[in-house]
N, C-alpha and C. Protein backbone atom coordinates (compact mmCIF):
# COMPACT_ATOMS: atom_id res chain seq x y z
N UNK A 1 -9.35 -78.19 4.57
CA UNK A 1 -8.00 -78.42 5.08
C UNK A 1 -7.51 -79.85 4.86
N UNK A 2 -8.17 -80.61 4.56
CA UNK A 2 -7.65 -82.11 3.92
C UNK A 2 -7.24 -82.27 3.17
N UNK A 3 -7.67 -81.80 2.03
CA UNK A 3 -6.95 -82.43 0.56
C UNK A 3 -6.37 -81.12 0.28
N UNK A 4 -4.81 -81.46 -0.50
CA UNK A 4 -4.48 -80.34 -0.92
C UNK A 4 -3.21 -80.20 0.40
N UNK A 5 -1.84 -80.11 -0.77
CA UNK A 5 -0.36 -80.22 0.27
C UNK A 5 -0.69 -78.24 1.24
N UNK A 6 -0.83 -77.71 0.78
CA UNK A 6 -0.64 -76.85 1.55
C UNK A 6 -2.31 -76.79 2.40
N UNK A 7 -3.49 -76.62 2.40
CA UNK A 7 -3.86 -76.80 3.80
C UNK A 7 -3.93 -78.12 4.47
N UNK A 8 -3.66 -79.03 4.09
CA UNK A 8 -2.95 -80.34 4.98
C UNK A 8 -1.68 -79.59 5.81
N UNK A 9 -1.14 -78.98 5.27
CA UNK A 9 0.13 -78.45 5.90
C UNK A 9 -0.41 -78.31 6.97
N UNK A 10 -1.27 -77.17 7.15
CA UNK A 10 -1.81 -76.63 8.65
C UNK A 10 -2.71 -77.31 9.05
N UNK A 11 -3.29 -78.53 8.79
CA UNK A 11 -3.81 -79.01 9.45
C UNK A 11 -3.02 -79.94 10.07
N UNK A 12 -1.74 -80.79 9.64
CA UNK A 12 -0.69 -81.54 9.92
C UNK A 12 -0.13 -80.47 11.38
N UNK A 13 -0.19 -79.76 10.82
CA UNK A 13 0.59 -78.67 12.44
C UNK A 13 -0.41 -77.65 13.16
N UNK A 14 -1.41 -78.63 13.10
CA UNK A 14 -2.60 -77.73 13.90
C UNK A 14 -2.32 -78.13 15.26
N UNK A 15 -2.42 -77.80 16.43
CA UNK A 15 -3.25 -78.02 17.77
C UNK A 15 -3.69 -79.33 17.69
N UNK A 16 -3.29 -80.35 18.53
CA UNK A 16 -3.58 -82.00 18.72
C UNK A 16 -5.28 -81.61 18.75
N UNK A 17 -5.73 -80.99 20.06
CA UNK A 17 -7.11 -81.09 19.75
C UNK A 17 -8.08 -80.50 19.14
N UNK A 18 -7.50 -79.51 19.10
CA UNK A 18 -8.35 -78.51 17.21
C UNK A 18 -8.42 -79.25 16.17
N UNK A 19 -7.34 -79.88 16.01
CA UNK A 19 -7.26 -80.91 15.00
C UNK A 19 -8.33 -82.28 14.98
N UNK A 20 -8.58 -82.78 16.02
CA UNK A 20 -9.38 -83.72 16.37
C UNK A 20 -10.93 -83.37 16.43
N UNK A 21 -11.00 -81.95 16.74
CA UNK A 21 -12.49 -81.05 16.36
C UNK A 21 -12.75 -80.90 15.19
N UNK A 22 -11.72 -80.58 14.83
CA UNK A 22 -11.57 -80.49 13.04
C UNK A 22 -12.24 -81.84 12.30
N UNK A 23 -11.19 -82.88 12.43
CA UNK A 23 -11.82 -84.27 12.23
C UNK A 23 -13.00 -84.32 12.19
N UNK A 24 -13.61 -84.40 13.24
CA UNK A 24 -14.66 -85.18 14.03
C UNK A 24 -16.19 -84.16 13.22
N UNK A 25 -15.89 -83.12 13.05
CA UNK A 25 -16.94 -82.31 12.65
C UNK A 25 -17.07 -82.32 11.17
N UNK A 26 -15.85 -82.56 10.10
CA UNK A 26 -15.84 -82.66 8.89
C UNK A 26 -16.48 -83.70 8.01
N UNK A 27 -16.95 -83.25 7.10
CA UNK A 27 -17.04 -84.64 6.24
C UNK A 27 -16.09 -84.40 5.25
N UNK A 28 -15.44 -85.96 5.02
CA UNK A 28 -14.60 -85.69 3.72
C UNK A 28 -15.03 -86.11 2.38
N UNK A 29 -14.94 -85.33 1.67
CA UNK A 29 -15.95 -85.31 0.27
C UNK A 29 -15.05 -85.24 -0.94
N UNK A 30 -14.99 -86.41 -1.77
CA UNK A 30 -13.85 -86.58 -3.05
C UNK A 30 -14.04 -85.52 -3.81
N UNK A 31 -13.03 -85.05 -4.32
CA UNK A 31 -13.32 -83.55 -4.51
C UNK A 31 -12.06 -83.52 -6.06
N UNK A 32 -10.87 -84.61 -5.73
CA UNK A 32 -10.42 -85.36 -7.26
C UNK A 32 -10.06 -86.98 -7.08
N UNK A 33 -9.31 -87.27 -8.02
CA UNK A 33 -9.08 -88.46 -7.70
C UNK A 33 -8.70 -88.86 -6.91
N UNK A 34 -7.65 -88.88 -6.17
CA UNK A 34 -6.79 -88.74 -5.13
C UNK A 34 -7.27 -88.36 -3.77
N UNK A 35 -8.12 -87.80 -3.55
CA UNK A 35 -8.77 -87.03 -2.43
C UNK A 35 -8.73 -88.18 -1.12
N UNK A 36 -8.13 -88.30 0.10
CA UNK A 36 -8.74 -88.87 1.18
C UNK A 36 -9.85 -88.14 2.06
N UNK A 37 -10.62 -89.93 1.51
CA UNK A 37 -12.05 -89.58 2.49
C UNK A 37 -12.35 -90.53 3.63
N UNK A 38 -11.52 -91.28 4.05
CA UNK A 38 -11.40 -92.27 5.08
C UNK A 38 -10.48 -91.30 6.46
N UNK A 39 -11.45 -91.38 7.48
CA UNK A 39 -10.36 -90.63 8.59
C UNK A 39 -9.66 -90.89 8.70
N UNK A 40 -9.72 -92.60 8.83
CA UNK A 40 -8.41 -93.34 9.66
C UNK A 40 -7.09 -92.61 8.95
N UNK A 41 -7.24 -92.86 7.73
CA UNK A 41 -6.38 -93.14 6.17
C UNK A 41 -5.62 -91.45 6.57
N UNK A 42 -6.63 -90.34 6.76
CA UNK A 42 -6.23 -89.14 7.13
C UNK A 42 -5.43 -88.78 8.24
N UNK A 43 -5.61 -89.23 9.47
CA UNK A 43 -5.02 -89.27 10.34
C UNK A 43 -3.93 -89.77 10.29
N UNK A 44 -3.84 -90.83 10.03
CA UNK A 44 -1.81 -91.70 9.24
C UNK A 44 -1.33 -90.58 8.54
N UNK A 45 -1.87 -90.03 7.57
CA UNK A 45 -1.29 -89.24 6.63
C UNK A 45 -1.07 -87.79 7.32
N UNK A 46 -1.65 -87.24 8.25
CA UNK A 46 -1.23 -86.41 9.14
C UNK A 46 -0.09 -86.62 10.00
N UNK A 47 -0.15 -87.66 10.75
CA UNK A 47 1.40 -88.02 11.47
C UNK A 47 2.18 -88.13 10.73
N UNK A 48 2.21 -88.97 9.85
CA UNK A 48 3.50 -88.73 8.77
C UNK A 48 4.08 -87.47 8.18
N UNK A 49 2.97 -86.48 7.58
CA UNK A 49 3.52 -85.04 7.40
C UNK A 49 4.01 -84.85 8.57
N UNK A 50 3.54 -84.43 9.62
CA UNK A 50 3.71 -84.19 10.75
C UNK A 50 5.32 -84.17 11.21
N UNK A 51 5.91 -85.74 11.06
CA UNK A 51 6.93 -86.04 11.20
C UNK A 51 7.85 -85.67 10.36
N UNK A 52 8.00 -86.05 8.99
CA UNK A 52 8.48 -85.24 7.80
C UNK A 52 9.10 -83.75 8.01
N UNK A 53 7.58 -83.11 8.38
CA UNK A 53 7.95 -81.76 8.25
C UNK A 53 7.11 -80.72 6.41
N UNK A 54 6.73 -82.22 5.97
CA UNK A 54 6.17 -81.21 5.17
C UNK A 54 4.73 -82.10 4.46
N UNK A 55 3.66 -81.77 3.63
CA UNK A 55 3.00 -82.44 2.79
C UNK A 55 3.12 -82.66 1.36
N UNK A 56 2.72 -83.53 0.65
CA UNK A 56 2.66 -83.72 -0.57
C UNK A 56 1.78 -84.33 -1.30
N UNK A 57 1.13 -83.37 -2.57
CA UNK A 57 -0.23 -84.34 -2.63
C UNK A 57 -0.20 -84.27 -3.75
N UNK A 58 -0.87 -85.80 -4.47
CA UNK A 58 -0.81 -85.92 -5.70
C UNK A 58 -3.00 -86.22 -6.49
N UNK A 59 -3.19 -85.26 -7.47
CA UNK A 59 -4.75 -85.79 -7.10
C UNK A 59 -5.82 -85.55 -6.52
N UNK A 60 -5.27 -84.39 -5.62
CA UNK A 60 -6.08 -84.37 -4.54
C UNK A 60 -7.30 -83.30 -4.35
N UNK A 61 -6.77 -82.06 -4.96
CA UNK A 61 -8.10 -80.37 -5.56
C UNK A 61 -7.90 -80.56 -6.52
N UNK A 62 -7.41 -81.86 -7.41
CA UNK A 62 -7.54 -81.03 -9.03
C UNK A 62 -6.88 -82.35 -9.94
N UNK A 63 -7.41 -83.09 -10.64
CA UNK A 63 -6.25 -84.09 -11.21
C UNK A 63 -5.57 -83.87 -12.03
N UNK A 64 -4.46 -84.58 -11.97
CA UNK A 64 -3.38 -84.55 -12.60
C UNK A 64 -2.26 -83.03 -11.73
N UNK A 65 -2.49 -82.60 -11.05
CA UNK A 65 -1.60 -81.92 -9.84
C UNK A 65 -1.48 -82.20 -9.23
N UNK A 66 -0.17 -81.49 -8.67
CA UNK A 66 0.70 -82.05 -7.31
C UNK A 66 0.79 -80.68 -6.62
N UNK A 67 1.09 -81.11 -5.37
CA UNK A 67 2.01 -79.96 -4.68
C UNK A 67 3.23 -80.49 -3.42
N UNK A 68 3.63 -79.72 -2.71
CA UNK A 68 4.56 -79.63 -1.97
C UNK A 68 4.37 -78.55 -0.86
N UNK A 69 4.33 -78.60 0.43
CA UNK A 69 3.88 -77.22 1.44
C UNK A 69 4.68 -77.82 2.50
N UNK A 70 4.70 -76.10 3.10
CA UNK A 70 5.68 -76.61 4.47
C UNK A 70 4.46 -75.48 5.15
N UNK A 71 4.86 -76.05 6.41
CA UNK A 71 3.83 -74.59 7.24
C UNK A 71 4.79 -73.47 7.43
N UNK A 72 4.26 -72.39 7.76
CA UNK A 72 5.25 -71.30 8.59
C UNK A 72 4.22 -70.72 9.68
N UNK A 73 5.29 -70.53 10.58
CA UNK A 73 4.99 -70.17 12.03
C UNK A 73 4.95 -68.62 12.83
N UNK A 74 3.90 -68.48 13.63
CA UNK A 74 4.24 -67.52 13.88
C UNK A 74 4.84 -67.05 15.38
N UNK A 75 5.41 -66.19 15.84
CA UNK A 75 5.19 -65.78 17.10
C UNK A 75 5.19 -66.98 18.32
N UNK A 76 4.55 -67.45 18.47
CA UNK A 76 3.55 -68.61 19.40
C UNK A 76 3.92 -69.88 18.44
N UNK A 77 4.57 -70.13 17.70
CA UNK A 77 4.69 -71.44 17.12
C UNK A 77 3.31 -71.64 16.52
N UNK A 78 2.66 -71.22 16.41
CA UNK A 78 1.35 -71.62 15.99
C UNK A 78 1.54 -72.07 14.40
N UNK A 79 1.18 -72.87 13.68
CA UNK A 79 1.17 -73.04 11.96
C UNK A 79 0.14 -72.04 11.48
N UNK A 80 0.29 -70.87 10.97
CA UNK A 80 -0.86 -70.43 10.55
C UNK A 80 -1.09 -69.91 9.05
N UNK A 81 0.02 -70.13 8.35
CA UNK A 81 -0.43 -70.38 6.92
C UNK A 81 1.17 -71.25 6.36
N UNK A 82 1.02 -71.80 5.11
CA UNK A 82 1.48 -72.14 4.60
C UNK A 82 2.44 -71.83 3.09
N UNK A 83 3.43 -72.42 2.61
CA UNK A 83 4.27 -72.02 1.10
C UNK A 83 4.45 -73.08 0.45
N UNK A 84 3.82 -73.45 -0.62
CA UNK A 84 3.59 -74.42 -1.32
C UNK A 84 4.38 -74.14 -3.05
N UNK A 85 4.68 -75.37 -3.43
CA UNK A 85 5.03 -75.56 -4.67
C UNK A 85 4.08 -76.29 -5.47
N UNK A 86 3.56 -75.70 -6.97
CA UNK A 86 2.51 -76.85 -7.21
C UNK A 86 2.34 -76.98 -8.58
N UNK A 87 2.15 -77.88 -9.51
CA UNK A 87 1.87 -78.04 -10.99
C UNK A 87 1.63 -79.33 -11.53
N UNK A 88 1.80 -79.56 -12.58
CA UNK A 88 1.91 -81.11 -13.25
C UNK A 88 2.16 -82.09 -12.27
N UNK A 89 1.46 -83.32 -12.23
CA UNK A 89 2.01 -84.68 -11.17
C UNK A 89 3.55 -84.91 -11.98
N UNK A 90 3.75 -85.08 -13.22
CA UNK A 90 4.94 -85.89 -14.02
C UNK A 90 6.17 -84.26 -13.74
N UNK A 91 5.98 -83.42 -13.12
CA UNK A 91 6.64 -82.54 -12.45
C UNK A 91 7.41 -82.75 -10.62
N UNK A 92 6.35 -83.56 -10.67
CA UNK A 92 7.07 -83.95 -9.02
C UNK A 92 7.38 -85.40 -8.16
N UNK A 93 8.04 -86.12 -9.08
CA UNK A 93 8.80 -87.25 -8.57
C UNK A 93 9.50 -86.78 -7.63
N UNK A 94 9.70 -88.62 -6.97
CA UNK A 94 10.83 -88.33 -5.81
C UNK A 94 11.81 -87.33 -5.89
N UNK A 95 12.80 -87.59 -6.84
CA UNK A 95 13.65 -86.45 -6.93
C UNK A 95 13.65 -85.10 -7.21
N UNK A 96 12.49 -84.81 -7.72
CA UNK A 96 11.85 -83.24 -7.15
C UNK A 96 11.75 -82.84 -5.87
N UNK A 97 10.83 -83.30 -5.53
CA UNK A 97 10.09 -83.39 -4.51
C UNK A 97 11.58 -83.22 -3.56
N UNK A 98 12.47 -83.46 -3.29
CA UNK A 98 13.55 -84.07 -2.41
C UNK A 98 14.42 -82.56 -2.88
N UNK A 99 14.12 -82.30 -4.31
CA UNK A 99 15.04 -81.31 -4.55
C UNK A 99 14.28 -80.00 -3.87
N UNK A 100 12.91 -79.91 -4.09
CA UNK A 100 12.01 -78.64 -3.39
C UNK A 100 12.01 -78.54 -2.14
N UNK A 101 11.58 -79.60 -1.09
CA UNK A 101 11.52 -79.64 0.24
C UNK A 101 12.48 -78.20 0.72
N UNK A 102 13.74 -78.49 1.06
CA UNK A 102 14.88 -77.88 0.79
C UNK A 102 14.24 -75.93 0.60
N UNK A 103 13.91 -76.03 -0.60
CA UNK A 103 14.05 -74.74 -0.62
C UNK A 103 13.21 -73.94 0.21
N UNK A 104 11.71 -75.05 0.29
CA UNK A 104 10.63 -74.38 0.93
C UNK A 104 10.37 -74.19 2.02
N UNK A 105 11.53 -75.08 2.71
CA UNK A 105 11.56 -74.96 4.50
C UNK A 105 12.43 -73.82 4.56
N UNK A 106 13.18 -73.49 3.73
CA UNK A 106 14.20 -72.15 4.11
C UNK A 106 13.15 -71.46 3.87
N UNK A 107 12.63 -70.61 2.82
CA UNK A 107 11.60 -69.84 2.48
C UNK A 107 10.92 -69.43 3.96
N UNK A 108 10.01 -70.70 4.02
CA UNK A 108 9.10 -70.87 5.33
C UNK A 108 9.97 -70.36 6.64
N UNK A 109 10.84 -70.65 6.41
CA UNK A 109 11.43 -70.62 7.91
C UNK A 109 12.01 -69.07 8.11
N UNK A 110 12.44 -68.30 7.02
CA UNK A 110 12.72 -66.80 7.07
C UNK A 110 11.54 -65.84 7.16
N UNK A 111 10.31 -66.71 6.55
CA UNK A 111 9.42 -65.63 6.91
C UNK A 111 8.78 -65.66 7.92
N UNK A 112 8.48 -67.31 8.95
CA UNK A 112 8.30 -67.71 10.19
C UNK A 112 9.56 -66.47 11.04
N UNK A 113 10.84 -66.57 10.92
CA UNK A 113 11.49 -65.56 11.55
C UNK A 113 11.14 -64.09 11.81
N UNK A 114 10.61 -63.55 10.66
CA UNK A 114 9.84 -62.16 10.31
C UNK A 114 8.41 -62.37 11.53
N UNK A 115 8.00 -63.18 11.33
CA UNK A 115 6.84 -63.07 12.21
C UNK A 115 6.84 -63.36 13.51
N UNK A 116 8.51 -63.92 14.23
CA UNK A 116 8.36 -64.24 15.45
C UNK A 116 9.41 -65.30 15.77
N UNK A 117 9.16 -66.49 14.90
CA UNK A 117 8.97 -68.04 15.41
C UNK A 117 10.65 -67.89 16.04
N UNK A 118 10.83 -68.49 17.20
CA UNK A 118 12.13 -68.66 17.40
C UNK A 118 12.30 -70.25 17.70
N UNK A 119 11.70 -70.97 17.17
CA UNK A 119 11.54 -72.72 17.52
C UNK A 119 12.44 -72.98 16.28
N UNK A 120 13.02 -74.19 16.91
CA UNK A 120 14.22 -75.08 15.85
C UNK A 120 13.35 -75.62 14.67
N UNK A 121 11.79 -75.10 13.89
CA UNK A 121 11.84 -76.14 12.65
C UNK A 121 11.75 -77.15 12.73
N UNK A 122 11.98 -77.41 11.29
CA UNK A 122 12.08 -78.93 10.95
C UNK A 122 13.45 -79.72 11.36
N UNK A 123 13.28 -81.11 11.54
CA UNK A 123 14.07 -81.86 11.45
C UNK A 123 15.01 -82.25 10.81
């Protein structure tokens, strides 16, 4: 659930202390270039998705890929899977990235509806 925009997603919108079990029990193991293996470094990068509303990773299961994920919700607000965009890094500059967000929180958010979620989303 660390590396990699879509299960960062759900781990970004996990349960404060599932999340911290999560942490605490994992090891993080470079897995591509990009990969965070420093908690601290992980934890920043969790609040920030967090806040955002979505992840983005460049590097991270595979080099030279990117992705883009939003969570979707179910029922209970819970994050329990994710919808991700993903390919080439020289595919997802800022202004991608800015142009996708957008589509994938609607996506996310109609099928979060199908399953329940009646919470306001993203920001």
């Amino acid at each position: 659930l660390y590396a990699g925009a879509c299960p960062r997603a759900l781990l970004a919108f996990m349960d404060e202390k599932e999340q911290a079990r999560y942490l605490e029990r994992t090891k993080l193991v470079k897995i591509a270039k990009n990969t965070v293996t420093d908690k601290q470094a992980l934890r920043r990068q969790l609040e920030e998705d967090r806040k955002r509303g979505y992840t983005v990773s460049y590097s991270e299961l595979e080099n030279y890929s990117a992705a883009v994920a939003v969570p979707i919700f179910n029922h209970e607000g819970a994050a329990i899977a994710g919808l991700s965009v993903a390919g080439p890094e020289q595919r997802f500059l800022p202004d991608d990235v800015a142009r996708i967000v957008p589509l994938l929180r609607q996506a996310a958010m109609e099928i979060s509806r199908e399953l329940g979620f009646q919470g306001k989303g993203w920001k």
